[in-house]
N, C-alpha and C. Protein backbone atom coordinates (compact mmCIF):
# COMPACT_ATOMS: atom_id res chain seq x y z
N UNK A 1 71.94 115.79 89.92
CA UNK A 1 72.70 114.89 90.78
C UNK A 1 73.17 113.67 89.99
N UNK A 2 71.94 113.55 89.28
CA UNK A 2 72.72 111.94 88.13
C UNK A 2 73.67 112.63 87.10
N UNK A 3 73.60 113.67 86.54
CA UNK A 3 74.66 114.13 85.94
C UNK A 3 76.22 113.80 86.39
N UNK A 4 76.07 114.46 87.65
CA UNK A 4 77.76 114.37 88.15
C UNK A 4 77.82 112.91 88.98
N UNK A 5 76.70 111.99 89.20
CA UNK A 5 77.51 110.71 89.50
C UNK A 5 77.91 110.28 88.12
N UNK A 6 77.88 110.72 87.17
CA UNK A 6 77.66 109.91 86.14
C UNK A 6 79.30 110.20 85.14
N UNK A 7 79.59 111.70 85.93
CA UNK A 7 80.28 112.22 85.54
C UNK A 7 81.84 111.44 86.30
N UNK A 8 81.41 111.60 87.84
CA UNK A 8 82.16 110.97 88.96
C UNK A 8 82.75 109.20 88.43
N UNK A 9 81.88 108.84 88.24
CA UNK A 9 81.37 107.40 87.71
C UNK A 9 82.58 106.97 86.41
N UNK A 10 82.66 108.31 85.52
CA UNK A 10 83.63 107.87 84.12
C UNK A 10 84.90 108.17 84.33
N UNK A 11 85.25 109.39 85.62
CA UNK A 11 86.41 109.70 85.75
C UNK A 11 87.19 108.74 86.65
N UNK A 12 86.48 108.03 87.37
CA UNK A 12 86.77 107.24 88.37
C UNK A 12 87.54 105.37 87.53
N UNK A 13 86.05 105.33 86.81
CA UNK A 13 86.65 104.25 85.83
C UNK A 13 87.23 104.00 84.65
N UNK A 14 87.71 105.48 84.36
CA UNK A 14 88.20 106.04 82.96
C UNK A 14 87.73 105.53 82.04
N UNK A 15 86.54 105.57 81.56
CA UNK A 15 85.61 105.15 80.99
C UNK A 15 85.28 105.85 79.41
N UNK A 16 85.94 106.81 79.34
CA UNK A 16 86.01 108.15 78.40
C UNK A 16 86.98 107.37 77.03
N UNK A 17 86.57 107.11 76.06
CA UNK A 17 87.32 106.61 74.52
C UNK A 17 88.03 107.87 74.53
N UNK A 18 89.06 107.35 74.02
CA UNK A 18 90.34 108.52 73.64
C UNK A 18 89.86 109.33 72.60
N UNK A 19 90.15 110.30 72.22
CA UNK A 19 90.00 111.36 71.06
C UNK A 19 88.69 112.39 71.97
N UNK A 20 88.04 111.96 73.10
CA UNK A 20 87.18 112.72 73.47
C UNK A 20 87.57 114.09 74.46
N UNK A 21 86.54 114.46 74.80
CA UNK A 21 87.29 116.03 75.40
C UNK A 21 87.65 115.73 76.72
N UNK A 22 87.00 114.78 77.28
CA UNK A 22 86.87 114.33 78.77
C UNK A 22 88.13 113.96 78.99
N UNK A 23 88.69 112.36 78.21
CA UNK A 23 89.49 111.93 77.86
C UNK A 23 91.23 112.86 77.69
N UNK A 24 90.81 113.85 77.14
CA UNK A 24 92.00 114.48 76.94
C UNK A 24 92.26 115.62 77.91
N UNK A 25 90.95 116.07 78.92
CA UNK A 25 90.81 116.92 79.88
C UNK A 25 91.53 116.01 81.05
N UNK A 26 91.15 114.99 81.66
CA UNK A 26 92.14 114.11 82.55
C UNK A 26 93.77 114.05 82.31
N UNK A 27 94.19 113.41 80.81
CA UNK A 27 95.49 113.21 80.32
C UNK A 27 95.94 114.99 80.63
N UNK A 28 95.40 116.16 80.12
CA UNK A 28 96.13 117.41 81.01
C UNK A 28 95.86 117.67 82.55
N UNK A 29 94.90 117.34 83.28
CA UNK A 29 95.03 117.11 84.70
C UNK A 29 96.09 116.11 85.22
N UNK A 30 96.45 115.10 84.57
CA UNK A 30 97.61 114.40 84.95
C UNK A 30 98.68 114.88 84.65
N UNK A 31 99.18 115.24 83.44
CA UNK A 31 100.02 115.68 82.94
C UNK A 31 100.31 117.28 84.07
N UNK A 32 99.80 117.92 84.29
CA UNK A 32 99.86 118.87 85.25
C UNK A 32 100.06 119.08 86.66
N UNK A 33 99.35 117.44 87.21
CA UNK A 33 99.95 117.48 88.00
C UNK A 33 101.49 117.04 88.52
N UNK A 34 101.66 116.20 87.69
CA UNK A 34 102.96 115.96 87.42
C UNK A 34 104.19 117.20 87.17
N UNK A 35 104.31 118.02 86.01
CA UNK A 35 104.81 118.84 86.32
C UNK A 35 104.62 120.26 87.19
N UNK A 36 103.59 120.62 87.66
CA UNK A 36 103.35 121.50 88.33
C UNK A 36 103.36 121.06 89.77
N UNK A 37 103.56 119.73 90.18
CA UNK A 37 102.74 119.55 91.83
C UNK A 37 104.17 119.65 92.07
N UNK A 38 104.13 120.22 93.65
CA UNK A 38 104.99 119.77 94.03
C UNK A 38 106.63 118.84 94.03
N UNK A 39 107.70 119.03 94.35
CA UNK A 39 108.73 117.96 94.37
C UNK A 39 108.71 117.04 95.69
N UNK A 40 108.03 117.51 96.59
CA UNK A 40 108.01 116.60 97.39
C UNK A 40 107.49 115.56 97.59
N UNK A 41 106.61 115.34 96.46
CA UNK A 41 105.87 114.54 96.59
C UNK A 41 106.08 112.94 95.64
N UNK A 42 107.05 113.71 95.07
CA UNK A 42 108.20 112.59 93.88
C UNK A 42 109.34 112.22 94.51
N UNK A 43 110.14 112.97 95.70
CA UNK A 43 111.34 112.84 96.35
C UNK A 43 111.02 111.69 97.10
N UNK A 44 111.64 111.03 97.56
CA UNK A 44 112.02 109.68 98.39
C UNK A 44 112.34 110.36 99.47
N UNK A 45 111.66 110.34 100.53
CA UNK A 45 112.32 110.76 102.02
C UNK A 45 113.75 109.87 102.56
N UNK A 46 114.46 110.02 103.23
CA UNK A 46 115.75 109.33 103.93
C UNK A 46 115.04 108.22 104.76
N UNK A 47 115.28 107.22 104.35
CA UNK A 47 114.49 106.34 106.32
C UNK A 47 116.00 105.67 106.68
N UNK A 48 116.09 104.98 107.66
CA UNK A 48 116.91 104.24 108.43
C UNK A 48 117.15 102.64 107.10
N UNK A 49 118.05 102.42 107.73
CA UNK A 49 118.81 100.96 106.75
C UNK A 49 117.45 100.04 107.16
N UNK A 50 117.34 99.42 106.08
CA UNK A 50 116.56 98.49 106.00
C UNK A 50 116.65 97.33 107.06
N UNK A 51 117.28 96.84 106.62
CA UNK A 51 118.04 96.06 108.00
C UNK A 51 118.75 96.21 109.08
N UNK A 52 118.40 95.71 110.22
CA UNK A 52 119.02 96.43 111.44
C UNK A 52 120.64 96.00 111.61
N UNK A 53 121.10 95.27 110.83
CA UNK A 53 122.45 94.63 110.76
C UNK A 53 123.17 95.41 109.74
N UNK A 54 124.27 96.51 110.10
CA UNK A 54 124.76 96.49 108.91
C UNK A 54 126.38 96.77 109.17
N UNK A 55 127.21 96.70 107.95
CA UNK A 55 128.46 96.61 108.02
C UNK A 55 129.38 98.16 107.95
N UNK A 56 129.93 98.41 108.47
CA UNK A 56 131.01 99.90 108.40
C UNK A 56 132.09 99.76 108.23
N UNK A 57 132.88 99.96 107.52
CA UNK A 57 133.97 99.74 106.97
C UNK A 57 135.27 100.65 107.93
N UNK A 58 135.92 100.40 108.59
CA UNK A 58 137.07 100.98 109.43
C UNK A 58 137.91 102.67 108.88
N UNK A 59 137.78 102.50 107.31
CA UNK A 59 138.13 103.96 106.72
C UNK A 59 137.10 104.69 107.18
N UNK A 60 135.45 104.02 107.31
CA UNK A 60 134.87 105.22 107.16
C UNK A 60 134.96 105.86 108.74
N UNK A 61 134.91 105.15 109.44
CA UNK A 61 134.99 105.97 111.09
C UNK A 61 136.19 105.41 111.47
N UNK A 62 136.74 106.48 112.27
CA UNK A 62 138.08 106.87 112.45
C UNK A 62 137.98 106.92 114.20
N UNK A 63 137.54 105.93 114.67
CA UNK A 63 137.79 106.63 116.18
C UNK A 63 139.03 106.97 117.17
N UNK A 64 138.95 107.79 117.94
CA UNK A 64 140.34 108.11 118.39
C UNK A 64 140.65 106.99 120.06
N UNK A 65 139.32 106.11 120.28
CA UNK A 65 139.70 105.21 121.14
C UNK A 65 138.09 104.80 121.24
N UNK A 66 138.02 103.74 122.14
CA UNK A 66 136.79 102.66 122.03
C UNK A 66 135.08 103.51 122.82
N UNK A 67 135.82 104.48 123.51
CA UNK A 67 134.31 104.74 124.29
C UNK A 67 133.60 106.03 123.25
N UNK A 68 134.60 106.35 121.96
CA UNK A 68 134.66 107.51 120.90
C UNK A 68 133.55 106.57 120.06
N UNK A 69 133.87 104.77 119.84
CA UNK A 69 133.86 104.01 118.60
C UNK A 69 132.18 104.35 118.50
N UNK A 70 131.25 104.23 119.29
CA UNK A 70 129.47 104.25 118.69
C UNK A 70 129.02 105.38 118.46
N UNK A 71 129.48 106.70 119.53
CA UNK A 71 129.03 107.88 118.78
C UNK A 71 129.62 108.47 117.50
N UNK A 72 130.61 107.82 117.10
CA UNK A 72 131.68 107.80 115.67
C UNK A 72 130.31 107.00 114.52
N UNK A 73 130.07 105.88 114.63
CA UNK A 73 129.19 104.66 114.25
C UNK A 73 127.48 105.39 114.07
N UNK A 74 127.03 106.15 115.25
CA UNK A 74 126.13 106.18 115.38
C UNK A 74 125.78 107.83 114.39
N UNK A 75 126.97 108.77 114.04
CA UNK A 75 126.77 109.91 113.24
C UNK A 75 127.25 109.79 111.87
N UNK A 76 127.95 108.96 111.54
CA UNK A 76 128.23 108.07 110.36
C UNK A 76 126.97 107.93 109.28
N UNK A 77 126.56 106.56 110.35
CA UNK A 77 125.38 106.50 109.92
C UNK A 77 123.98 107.41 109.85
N UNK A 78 123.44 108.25 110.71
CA UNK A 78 122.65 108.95 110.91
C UNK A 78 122.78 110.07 109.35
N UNK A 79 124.27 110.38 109.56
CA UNK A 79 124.78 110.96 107.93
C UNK A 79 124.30 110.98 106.60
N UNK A 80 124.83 109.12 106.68
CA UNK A 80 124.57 109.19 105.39
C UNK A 80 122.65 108.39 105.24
N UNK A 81 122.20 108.31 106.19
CA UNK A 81 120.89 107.70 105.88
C UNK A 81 119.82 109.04 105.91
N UNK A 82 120.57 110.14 106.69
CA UNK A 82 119.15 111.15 106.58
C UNK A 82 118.62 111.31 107.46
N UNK A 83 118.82 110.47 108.61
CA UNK A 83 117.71 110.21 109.65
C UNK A 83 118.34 109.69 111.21
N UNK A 84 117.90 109.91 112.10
CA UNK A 84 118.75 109.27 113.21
C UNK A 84 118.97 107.70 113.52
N UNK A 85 120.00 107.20 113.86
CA UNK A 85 120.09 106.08 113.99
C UNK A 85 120.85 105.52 115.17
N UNK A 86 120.35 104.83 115.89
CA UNK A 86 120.63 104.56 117.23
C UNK A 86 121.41 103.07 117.21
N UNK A 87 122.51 102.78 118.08
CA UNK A 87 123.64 101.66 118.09
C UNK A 87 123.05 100.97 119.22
N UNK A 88 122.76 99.26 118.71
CA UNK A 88 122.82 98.80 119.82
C UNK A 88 123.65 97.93 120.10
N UNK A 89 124.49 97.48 118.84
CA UNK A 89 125.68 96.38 119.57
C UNK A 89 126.61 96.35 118.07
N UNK A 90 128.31 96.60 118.74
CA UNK A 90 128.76 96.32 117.63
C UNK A 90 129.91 95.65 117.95
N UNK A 91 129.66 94.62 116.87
CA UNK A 91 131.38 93.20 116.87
C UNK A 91 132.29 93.92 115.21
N UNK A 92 133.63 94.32 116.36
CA UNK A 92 134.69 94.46 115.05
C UNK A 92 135.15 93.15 113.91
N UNK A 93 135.53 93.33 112.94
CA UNK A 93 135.08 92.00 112.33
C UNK A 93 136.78 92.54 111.54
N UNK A 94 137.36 90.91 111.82
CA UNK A 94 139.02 90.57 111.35
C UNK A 94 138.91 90.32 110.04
N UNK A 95 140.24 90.35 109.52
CA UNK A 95 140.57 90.12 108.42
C UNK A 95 141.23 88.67 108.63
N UNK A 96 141.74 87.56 107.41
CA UNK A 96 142.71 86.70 108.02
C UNK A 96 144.14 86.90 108.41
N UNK A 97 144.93 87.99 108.62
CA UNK A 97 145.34 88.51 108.70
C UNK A 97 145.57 89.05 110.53
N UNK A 98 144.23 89.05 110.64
CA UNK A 98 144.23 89.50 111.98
C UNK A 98 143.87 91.19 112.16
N UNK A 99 144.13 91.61 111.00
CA UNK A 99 143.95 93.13 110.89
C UNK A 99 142.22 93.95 110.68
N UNK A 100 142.34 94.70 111.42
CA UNK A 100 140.68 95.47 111.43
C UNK A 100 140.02 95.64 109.97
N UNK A 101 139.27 94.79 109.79
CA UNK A 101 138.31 95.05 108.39
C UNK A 101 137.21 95.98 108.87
N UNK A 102 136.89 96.25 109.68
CA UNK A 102 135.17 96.83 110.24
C UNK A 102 134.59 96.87 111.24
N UNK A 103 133.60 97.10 111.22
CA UNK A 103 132.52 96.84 112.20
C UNK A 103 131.49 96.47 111.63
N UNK A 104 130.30 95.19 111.97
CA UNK A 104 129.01 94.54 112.10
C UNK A 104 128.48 95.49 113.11
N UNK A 105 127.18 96.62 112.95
CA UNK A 105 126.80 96.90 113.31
C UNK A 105 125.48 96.65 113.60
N UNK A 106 124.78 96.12 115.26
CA UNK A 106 123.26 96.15 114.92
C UNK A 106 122.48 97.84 115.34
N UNK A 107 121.67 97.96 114.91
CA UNK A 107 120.95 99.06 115.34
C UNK A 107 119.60 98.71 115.81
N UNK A 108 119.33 99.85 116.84
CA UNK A 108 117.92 99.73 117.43
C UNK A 108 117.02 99.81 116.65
């Protein structure tokens, strides 16, 4: 039993001087798991925008009239983030000009 706390004990605090067998038995358990584990576990999942405020640019959604404009907004986004994303208020935002630059979108 004191053997393997002892054993538990060096792997835990890497405690093992380099050139030893222990030492170089971990560096291929790491090294292995790395290329052998899994990709999912290195991939970045999709989450929602960081911030619940964000901006959409008028090229990118195209609506064909105003009650079209959030489910346009709301698959846009859901798109390109990976993940669903729900609209809760959006102000179109002018140019000086007067002409449509966007939408300020907040999300739930």
């Amino acid at each position: 039993m004191r053997l393997v706390l002892a054993t538990l004990k060096g792997v835990l605090f890497w405690s093992y001087e380099r050139g030893t067998w222990q030492y170089d038995l971990m560096c291929v358990l790491i090294l292995a798991f790395v290329f052998l584990g899994p990709n999912s576990v290195f991939h970045r999942r999709h989450t929602a925008p960081a911030s619940n405020l964000t901006f959409v640019a008028r090229e990118e959604v195209k609506p064909e009239d105003d009650s079209d404009l959030e489910r346009k907004i709301a698959e846009h986004l859901s798109k390109k983030c990976g993940c669903e994303v729900k609209v809760s208020h959006i102000e179109p935002l002018m140019d000086r000009s007067g002409n449509l630059k966007g939408y300020q979108v907040t999300l739930k």
